[in-house]
N, C-alpha and C. Protein backbone atom coordinates (compact mmCIF):
# COMPACT_ATOMS: atom_id res chain seq x y z
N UNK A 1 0.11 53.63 -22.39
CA UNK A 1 -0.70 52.46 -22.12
C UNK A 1 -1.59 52.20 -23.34
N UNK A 2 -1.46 51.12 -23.71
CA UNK A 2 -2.30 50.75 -24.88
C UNK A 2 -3.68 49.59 -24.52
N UNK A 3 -4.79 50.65 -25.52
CA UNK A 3 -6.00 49.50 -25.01
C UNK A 3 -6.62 49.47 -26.19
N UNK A 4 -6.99 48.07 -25.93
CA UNK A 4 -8.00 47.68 -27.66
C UNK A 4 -8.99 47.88 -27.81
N UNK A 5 -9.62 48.20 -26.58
CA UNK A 5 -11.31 48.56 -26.16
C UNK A 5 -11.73 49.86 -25.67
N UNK A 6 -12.26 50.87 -26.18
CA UNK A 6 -12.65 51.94 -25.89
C UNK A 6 -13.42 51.89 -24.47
N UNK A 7 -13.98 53.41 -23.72
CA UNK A 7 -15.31 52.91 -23.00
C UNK A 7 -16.56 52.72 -23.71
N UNK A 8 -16.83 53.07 -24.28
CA UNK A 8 -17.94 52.54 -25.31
C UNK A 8 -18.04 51.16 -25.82
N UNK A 9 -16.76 50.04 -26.21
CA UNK A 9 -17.01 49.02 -26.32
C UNK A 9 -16.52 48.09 -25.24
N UNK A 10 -16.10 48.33 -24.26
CA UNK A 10 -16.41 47.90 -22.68
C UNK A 10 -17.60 47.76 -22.09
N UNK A 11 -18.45 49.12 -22.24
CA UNK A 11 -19.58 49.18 -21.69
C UNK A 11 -20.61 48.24 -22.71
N UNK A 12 -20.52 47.98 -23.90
CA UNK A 12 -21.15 47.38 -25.08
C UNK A 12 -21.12 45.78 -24.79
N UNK A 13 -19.47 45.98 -24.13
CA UNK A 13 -19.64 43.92 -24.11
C UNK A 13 -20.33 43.32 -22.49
N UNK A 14 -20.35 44.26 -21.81
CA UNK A 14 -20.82 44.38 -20.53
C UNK A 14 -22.22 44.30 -20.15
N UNK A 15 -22.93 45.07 -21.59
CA UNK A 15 -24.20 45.26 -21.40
C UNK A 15 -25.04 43.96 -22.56
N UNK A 16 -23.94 43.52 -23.35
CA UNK A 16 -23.96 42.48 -24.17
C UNK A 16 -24.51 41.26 -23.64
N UNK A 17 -23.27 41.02 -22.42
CA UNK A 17 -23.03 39.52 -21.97
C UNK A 17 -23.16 39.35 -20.88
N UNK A 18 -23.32 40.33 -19.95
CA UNK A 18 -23.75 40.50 -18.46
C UNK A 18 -24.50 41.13 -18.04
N UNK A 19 -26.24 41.56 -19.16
CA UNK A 19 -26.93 42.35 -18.54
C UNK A 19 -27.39 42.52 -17.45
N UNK A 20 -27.36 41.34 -16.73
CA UNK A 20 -28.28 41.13 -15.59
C UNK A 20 -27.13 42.21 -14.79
N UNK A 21 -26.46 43.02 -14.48
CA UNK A 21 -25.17 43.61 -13.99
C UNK A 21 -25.15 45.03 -14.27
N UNK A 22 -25.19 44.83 -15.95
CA UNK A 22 -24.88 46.19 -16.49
C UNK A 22 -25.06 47.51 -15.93
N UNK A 23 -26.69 47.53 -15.79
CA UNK A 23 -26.60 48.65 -15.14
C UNK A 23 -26.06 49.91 -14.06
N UNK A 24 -25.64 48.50 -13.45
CA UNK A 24 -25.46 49.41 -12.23
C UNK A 24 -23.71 49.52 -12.46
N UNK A 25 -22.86 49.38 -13.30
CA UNK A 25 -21.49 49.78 -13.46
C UNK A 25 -21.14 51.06 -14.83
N UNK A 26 -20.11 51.96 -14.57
CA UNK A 26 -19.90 52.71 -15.56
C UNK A 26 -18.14 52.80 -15.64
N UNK A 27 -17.54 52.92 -16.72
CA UNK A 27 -16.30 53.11 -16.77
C UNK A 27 -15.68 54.31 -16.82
N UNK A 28 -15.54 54.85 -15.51
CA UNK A 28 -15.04 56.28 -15.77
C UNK A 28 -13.67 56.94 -16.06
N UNK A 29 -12.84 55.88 -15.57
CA UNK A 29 -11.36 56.48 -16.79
C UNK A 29 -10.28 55.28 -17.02
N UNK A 30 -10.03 55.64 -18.29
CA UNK A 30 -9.10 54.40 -18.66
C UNK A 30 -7.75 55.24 -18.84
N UNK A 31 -7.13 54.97 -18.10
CA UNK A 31 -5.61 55.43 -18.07
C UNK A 31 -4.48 54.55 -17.45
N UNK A 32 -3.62 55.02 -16.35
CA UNK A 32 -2.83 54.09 -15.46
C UNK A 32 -3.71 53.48 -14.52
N UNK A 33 -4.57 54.05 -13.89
CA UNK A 33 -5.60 53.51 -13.14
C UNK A 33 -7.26 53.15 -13.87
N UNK A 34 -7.65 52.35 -13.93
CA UNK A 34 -8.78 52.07 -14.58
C UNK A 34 -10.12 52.64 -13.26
N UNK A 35 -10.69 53.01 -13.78
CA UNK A 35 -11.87 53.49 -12.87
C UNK A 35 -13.53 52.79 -13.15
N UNK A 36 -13.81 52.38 -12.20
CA UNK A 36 -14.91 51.69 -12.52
C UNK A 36 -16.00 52.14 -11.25
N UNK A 37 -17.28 52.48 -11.64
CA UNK A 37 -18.38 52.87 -10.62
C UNK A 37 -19.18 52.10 -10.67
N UNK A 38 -19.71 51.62 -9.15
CA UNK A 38 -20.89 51.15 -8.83
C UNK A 38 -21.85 52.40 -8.53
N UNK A 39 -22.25 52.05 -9.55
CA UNK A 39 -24.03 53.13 -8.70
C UNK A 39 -24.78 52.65 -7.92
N UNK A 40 -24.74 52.97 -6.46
CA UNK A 40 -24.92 52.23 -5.78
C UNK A 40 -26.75 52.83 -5.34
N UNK A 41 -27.55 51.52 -5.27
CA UNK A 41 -29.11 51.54 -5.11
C UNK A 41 -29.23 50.49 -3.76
N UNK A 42 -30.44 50.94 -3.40
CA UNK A 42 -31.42 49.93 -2.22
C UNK A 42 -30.57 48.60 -2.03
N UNK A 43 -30.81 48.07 -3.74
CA UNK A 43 -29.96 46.92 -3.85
C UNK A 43 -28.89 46.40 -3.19
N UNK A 44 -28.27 47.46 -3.02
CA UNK A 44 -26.50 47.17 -2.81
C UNK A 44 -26.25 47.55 -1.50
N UNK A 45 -27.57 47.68 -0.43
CA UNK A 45 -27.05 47.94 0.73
C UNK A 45 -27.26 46.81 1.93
N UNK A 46 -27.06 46.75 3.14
CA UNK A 46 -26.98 45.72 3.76
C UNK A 46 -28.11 46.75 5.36
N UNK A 47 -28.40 45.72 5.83
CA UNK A 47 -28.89 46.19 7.35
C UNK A 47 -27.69 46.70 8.12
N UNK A 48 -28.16 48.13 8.65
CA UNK A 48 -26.76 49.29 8.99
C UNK A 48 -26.52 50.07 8.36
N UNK A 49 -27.70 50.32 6.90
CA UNK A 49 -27.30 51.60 6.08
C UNK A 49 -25.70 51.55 5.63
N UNK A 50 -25.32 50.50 4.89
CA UNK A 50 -24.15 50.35 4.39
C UNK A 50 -23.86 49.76 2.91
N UNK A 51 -22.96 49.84 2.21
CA UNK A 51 -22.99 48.79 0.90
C UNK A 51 -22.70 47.54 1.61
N UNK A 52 -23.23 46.44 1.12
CA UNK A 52 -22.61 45.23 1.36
C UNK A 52 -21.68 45.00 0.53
N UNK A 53 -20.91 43.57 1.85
CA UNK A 53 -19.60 43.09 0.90
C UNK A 53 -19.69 42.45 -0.46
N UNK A 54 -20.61 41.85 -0.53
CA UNK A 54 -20.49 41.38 -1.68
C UNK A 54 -21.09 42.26 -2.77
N UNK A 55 -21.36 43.08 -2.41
CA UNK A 55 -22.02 44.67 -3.28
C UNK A 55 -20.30 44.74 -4.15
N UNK A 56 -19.29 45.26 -2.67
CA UNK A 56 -18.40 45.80 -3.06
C UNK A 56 -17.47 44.14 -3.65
N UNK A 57 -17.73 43.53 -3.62
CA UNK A 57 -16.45 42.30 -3.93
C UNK A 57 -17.24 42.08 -5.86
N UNK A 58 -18.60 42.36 -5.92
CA UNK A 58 -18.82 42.55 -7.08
C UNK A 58 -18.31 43.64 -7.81
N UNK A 59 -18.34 44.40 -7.77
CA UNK A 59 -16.96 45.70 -7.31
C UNK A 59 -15.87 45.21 -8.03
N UNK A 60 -15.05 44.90 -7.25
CA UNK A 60 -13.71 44.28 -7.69
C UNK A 60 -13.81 42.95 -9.17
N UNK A 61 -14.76 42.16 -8.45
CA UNK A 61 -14.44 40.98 -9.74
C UNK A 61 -15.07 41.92 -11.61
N UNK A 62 -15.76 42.88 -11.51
CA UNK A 62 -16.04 43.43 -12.65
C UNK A 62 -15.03 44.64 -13.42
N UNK A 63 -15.06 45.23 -12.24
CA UNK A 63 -13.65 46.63 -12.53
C UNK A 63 -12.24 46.01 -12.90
N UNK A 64 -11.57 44.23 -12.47
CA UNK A 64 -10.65 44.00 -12.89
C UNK A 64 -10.83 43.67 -13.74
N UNK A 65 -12.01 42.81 -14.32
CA UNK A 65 -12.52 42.33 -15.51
C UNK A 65 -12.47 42.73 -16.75
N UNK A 66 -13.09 44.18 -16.70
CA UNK A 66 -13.20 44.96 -17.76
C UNK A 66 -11.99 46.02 -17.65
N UNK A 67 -11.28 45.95 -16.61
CA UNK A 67 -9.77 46.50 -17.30
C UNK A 67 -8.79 45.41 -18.01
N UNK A 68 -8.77 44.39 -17.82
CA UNK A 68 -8.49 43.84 -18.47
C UNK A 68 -9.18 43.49 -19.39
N UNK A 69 -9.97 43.47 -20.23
CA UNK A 69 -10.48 43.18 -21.25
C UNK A 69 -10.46 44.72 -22.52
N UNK A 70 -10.12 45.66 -21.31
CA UNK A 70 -10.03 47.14 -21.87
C UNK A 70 -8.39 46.40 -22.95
N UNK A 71 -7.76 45.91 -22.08
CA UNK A 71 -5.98 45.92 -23.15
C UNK A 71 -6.12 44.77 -23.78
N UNK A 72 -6.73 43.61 -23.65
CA UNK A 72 -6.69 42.67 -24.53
C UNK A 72 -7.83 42.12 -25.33
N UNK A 73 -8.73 42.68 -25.43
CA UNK A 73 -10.22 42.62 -26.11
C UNK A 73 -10.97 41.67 -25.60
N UNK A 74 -12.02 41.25 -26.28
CA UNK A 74 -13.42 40.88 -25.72
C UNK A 74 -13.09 39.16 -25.28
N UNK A 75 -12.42 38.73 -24.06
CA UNK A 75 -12.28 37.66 -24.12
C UNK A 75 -13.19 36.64 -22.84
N UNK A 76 -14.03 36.29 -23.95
CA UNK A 76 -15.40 35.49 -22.97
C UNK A 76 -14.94 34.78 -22.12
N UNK A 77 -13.68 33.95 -22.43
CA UNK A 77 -13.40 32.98 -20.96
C UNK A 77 -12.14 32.95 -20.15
N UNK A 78 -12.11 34.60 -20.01
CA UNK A 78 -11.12 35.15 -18.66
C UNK A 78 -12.03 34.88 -17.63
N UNK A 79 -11.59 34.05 -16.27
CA UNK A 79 -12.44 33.67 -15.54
C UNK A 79 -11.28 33.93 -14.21
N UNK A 80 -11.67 34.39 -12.91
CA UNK A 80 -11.34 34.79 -11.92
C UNK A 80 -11.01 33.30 -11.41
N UNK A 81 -9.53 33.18 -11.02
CA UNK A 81 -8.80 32.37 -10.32
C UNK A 81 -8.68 32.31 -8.89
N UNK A 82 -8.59 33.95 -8.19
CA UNK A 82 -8.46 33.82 -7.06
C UNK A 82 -8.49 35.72 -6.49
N UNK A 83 -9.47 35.94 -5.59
CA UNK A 83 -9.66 37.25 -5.13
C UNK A 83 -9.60 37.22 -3.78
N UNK A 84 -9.27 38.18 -3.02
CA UNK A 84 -9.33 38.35 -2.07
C UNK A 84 -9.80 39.95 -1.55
N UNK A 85 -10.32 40.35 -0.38
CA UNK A 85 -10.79 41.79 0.05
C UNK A 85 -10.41 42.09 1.80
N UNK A 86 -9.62 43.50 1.47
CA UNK A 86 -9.93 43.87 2.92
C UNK A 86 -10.58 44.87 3.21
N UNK A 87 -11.73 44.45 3.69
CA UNK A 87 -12.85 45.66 4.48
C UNK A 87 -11.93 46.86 5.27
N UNK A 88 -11.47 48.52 4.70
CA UNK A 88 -10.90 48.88 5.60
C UNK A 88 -11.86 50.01 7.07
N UNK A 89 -12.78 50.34 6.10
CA UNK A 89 -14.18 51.33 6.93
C UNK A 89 -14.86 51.27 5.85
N UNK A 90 -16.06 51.48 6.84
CA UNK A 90 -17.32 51.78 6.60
C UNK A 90 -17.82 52.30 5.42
N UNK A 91 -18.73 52.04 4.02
CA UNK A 91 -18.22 52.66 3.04
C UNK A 91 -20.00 54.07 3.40
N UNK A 92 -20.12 55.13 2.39
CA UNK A 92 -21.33 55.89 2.59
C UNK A 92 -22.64 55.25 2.01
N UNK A 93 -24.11 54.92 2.95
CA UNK A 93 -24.51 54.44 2.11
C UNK A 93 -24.97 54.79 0.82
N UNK A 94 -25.22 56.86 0.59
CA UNK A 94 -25.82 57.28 -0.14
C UNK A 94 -25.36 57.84 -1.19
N UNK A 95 -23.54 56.90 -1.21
CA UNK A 95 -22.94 57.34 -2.26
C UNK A 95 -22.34 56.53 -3.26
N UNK A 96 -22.46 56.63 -4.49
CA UNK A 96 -21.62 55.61 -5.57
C UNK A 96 -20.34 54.55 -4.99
N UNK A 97 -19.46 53.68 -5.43
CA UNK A 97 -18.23 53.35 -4.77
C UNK A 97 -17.30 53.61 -6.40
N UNK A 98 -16.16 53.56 -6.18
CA UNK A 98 -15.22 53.92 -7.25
C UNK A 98 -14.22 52.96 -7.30
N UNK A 99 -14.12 52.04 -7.76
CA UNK A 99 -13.36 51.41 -8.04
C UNK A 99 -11.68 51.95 -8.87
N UNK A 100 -10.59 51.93 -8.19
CA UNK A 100 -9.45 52.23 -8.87
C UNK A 100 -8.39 50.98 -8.97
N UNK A 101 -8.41 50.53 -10.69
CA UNK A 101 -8.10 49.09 -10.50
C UNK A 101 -6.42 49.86 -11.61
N UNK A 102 -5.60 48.93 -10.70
CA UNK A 102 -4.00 49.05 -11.45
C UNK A 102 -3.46 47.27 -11.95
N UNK A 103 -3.34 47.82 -13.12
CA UNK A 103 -2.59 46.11 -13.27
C UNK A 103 -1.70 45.75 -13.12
N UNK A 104 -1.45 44.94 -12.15
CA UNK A 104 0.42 44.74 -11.80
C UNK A 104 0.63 43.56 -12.93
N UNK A 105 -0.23 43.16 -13.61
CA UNK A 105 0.66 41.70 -14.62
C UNK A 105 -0.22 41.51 -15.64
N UNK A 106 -0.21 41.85 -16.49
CA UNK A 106 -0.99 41.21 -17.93
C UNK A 106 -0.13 40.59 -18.67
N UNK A 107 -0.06 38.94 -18.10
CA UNK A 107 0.65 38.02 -19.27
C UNK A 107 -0.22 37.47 -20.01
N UNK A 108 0.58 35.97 -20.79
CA UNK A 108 -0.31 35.21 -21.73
C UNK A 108 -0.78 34.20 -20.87
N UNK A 109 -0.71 33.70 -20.01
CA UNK A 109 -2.26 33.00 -19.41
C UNK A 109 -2.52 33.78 -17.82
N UNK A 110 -2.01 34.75 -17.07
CA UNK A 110 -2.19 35.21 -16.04
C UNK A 110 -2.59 37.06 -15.83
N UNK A 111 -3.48 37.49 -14.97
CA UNK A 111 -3.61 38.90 -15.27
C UNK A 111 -3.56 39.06 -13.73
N UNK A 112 -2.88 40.14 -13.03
CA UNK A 112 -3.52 40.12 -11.32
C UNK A 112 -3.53 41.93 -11.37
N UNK A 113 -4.83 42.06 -10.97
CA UNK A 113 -4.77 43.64 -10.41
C UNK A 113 -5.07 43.57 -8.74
N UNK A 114 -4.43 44.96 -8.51
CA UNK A 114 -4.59 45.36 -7.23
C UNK A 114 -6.25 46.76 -7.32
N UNK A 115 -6.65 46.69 -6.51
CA UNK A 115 -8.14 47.87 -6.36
C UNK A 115 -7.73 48.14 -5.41
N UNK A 116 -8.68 49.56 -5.50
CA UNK A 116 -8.55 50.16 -4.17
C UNK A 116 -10.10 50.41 -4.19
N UNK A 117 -10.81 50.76 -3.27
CA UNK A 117 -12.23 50.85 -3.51
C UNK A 117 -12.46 52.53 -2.42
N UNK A 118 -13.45 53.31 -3.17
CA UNK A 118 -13.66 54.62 -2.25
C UNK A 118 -14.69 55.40 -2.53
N UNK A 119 -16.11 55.55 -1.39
CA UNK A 119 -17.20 56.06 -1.72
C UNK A 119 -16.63 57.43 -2.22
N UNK A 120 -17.60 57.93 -3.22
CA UNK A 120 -17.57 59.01 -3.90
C UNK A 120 -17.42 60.15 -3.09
N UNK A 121 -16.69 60.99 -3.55
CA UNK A 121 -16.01 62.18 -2.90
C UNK A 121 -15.23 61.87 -1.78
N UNK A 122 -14.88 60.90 -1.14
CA UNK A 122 -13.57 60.56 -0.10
C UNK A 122 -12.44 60.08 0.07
N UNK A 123 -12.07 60.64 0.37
CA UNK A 123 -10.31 60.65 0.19
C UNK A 123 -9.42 59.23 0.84
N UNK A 124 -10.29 58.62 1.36
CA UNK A 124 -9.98 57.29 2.41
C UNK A 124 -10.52 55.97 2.06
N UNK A 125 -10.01 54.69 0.92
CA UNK A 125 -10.31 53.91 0.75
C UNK A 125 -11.45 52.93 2.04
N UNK A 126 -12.13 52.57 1.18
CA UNK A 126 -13.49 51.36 2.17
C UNK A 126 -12.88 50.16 1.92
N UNK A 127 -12.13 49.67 0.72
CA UNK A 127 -11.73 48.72 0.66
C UNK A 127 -10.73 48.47 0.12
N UNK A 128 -9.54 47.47 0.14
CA UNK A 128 -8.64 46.89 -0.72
C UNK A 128 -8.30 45.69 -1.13
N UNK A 129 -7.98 45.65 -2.57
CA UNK A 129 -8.70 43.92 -2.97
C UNK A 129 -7.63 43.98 -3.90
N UNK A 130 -7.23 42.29 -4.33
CA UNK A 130 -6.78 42.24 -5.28
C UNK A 130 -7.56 40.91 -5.95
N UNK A 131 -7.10 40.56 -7.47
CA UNK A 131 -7.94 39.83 -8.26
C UNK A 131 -6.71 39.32 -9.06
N UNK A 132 -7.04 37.28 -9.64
CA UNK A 132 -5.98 36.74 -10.48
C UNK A 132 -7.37 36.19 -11.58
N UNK A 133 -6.87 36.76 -12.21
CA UNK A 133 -7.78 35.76 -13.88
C UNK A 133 -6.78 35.13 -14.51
N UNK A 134 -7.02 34.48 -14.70
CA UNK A 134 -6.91 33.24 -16.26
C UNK A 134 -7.17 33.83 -17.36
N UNK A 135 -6.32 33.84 -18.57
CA UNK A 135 -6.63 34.06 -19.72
C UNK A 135 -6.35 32.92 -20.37
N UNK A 136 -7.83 32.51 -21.60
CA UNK A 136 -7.85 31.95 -22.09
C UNK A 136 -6.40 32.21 -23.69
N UNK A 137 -5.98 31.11 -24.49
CA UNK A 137 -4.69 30.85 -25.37
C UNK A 137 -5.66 31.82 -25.63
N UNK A 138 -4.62 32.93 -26.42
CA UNK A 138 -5.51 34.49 -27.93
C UNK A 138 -4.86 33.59 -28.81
């Protein structure tokens, strides 16, 4: 698998162009599966001691984002076409979420990954999502 972007300059264009965000995401492995963490705070929880959905759907639209931008470099106007999420349980509230994003298609104007989403240390996805971006002409 070939990528043009290290984690270091993932996390660089992330913290670049989306600070308001940055913080709370880290890229923890770039391989067949791209791994992306929410550190999850106060912020990100909902009434019920839970992450909220849109905690976790922020989740998905960033972890596909920056895997794709991991194989084709820094491209400002890849913009999300069409996502969808299925809530499968309950995620922990007092634990990170892990994003495991696979790319089923990196063409020249289309990218779609599939996620799987899973509080830290559990073996049983909270969520499953997939994501379509647009790539702008390289």
């Amino acid at each position: 698998m070939h990528f043009v972007m290290d984690e270091a300059a993932v996390t660089a264009f992330l913290a670049e162009h989306f600070p308001q965000v940055a913080g709370s995401f880290a890229v923890e492995e770039m391989g067949e599966e791209f791994v992306v963490r929410l550190r999850v705070d106060e912020s990100h929880l909902r009434p019920g001691g839970t992450v909220s959905g849109p905690s976790m759907f922020l989740l998905v639209d960033v972890a596909v984002y920056l895997a794709i931008l991991a194989r084709v470099g820094p491209v400002m106007l890849a913009v999300t076409t069409s996502a969808s999420i299925d809530f499968l349980r309950k995620p922990a509230a007092g634990r990170d979420l892990l994003a495991r994003v696979r790319l089923l298609k990196l063409g020249r104007v289309l990218a779609v990954g599939d996620v799987l989403i899973f509080s830290e240390g559990e073996g049983q996805p909270v969520a499953r999502a997939s994501a379509t971006y647009s790539l702008p002409p390289r």
